[in-house]
N, C-alpha and C. Protein backbone atom coordinates (compact mmCIF):
# COMPACT_ATOMS: atom_id res chain seq x y z
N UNK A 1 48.11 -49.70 46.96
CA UNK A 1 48.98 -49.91 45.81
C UNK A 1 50.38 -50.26 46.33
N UNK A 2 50.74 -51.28 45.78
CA UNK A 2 52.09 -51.71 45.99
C UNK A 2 53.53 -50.44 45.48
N UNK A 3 54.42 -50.74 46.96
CA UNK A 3 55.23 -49.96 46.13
C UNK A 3 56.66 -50.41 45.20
N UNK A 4 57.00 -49.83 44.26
CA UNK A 4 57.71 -50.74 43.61
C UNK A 4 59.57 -51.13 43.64
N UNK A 5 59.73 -52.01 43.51
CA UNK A 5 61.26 -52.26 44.51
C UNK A 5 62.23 -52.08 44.00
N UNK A 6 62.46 -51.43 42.52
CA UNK A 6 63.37 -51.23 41.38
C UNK A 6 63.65 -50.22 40.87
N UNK A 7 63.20 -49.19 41.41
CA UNK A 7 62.42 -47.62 41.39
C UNK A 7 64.51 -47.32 41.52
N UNK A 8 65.02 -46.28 40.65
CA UNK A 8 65.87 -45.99 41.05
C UNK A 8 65.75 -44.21 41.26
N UNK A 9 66.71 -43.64 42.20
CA UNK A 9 66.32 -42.57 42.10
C UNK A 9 66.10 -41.25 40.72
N UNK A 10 67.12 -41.57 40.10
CA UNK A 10 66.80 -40.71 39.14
C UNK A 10 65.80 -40.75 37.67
N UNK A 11 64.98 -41.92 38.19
CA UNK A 11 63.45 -42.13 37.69
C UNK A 11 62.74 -41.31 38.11
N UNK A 12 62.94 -41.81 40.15
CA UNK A 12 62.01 -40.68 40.67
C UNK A 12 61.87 -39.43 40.23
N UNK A 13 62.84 -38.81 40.08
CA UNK A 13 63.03 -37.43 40.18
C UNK A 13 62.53 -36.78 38.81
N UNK A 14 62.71 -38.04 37.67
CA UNK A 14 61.94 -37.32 36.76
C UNK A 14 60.69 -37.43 36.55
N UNK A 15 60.68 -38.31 36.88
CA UNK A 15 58.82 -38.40 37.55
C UNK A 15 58.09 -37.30 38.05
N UNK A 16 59.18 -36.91 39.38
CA UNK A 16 58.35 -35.28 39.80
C UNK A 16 58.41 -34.08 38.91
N UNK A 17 59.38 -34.47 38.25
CA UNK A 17 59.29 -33.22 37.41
C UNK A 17 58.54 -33.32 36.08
N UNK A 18 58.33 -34.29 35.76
CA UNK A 18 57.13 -34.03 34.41
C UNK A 18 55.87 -34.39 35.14
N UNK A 19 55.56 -34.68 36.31
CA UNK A 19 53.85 -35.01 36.43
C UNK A 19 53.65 -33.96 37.48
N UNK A 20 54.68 -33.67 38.34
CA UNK A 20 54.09 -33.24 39.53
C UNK A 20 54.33 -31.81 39.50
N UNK A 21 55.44 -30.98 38.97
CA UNK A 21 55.67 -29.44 38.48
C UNK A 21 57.38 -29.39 39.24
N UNK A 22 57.63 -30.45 39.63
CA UNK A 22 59.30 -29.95 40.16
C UNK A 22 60.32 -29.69 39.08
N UNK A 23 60.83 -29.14 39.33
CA UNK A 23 62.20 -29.16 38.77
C UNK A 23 64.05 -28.80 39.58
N UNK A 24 64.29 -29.35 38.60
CA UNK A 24 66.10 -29.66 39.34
C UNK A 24 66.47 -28.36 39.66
N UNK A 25 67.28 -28.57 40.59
CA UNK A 25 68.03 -27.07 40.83
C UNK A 25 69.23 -27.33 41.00
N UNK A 26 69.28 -28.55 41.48
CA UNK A 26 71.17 -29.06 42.17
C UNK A 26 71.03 -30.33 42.27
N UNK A 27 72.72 -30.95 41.65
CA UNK A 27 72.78 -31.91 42.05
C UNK A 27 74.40 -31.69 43.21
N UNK A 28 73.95 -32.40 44.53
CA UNK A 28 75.25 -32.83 45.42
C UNK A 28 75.42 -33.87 45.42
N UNK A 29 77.00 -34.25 45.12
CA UNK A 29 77.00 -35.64 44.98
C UNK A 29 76.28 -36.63 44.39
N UNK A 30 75.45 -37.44 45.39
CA UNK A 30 74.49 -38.41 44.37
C UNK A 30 73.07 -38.53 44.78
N UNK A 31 73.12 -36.86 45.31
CA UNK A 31 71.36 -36.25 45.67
C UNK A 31 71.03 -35.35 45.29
N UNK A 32 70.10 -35.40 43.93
CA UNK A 32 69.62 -34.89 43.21
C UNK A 32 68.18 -33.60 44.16
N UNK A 33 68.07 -32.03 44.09
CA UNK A 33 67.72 -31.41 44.87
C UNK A 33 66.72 -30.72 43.79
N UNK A 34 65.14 -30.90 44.07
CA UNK A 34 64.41 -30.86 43.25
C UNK A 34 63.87 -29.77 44.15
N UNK A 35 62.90 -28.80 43.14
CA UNK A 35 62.30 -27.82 43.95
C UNK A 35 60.90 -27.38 43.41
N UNK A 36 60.03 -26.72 44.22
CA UNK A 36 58.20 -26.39 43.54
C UNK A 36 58.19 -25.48 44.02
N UNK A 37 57.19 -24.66 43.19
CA UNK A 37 56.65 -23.53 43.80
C UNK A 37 55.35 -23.88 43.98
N UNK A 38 54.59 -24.91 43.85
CA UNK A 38 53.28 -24.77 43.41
C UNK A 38 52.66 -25.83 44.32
N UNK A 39 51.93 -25.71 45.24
CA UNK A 39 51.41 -24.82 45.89
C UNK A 39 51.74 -23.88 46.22
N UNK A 40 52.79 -24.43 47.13
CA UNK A 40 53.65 -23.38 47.91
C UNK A 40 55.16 -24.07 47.53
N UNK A 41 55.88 -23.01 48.41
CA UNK A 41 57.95 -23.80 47.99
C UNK A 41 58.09 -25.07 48.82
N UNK A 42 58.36 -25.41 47.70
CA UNK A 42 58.91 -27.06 48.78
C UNK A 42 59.82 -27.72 47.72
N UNK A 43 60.92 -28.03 48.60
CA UNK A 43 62.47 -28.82 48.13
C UNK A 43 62.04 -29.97 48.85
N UNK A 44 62.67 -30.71 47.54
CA UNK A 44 62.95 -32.51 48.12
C UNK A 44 64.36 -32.83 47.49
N UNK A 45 65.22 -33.69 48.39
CA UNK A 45 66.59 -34.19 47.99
C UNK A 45 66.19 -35.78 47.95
N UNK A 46 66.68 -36.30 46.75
CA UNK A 46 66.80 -37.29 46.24
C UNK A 46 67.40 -38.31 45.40
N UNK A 47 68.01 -39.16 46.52
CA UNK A 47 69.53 -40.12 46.47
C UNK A 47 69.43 -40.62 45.36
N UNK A 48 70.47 -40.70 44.05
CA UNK A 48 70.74 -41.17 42.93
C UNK A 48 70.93 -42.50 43.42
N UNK A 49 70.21 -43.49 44.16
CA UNK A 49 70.74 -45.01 44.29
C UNK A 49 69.53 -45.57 43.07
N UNK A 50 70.60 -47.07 43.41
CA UNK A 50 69.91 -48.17 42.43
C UNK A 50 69.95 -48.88 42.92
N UNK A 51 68.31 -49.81 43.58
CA UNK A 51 67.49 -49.04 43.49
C UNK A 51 66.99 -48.50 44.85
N UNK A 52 66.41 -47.40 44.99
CA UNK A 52 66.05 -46.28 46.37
C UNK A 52 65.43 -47.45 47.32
N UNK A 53 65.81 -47.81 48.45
CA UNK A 53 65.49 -48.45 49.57
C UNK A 53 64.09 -48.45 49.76
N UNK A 54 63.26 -48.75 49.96
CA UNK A 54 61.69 -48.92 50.46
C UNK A 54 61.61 -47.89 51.28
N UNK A 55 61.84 -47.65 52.55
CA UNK A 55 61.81 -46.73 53.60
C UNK A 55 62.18 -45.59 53.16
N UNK A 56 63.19 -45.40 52.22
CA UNK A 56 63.38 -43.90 51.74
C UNK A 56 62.58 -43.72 50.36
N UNK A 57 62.24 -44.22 49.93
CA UNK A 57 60.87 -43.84 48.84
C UNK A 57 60.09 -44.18 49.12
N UNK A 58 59.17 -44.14 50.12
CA UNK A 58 58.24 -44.00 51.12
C UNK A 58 58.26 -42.78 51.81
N UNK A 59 59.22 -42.35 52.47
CA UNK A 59 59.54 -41.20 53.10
C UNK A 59 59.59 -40.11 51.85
N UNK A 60 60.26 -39.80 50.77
CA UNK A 60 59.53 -38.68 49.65
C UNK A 60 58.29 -38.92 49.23
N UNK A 61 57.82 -39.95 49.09
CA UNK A 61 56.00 -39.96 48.63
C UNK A 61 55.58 -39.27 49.58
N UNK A 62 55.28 -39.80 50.99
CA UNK A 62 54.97 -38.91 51.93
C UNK A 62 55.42 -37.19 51.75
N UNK A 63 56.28 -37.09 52.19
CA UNK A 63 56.83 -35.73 51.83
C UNK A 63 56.62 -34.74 50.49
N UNK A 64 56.29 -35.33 49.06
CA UNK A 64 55.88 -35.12 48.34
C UNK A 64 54.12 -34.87 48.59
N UNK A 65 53.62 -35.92 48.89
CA UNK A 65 52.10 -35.80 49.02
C UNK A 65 51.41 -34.63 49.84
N UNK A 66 52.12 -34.43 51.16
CA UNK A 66 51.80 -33.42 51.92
C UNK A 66 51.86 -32.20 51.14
N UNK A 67 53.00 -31.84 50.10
CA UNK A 67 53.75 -30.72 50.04
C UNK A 67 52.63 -30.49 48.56
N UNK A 68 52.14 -31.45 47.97
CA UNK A 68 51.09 -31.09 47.18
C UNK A 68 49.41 -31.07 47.45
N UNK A 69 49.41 -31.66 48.63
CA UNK A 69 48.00 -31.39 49.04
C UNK A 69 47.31 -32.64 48.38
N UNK A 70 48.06 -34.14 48.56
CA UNK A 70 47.03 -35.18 47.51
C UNK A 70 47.96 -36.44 48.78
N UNK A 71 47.14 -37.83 47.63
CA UNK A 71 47.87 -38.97 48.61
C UNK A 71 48.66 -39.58 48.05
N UNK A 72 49.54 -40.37 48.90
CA UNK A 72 50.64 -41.06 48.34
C UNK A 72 50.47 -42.05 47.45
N UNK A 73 48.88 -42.31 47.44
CA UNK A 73 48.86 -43.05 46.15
C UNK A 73 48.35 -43.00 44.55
N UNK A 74 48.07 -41.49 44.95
CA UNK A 74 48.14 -40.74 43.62
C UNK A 74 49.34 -40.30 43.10
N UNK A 75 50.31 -40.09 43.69
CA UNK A 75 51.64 -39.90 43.21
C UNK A 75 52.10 -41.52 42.99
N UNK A 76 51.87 -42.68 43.49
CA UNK A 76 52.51 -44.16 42.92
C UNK A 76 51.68 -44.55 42.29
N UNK A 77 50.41 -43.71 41.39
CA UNK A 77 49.50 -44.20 40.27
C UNK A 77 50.23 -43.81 39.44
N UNK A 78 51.07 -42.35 39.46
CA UNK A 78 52.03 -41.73 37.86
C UNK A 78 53.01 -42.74 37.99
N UNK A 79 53.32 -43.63 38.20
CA UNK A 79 54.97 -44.42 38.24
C UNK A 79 54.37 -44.87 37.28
């Protein structure tokens, strides 16, 4: 699955939080700091740009995917 090049961050972020169980805890500056309990605890920080660079929304899918136990392209099927 292609990934998509317009994606800004604070799409992402609500993305994880209505499909995947995150929710906000902090924002610094213009990185939004999302957090899970579920599986286990896992924080992800995520840059308010427009739109998020390829390499760095690549790098939270990954990081996301691990931290839920699935693949990165089940998390870029909810986009």
């Amino acid at each position: 699955m292609k990934i998509p090049r317009d994606l800004y961050g604070r799409e992402l972020a609500a993305l994880l939080c209505r499909d995947w169980g995150y929710a906000k805890v902090n924002q610094v500056g213009s990185h939004i700091i999302l957090q899970t309990e579920q599986p286990g605890h896992h924080r992800v920080s995520i840059p308010d740009h427009k739109p998020l660079r390829l390499g760095t929304l690549n790098a939270i899918l990954r990081e996301v995917a691990k931290a839920k136990k699935t693949t990165r392209e089940a998390i870029l099927g909810s986009l």
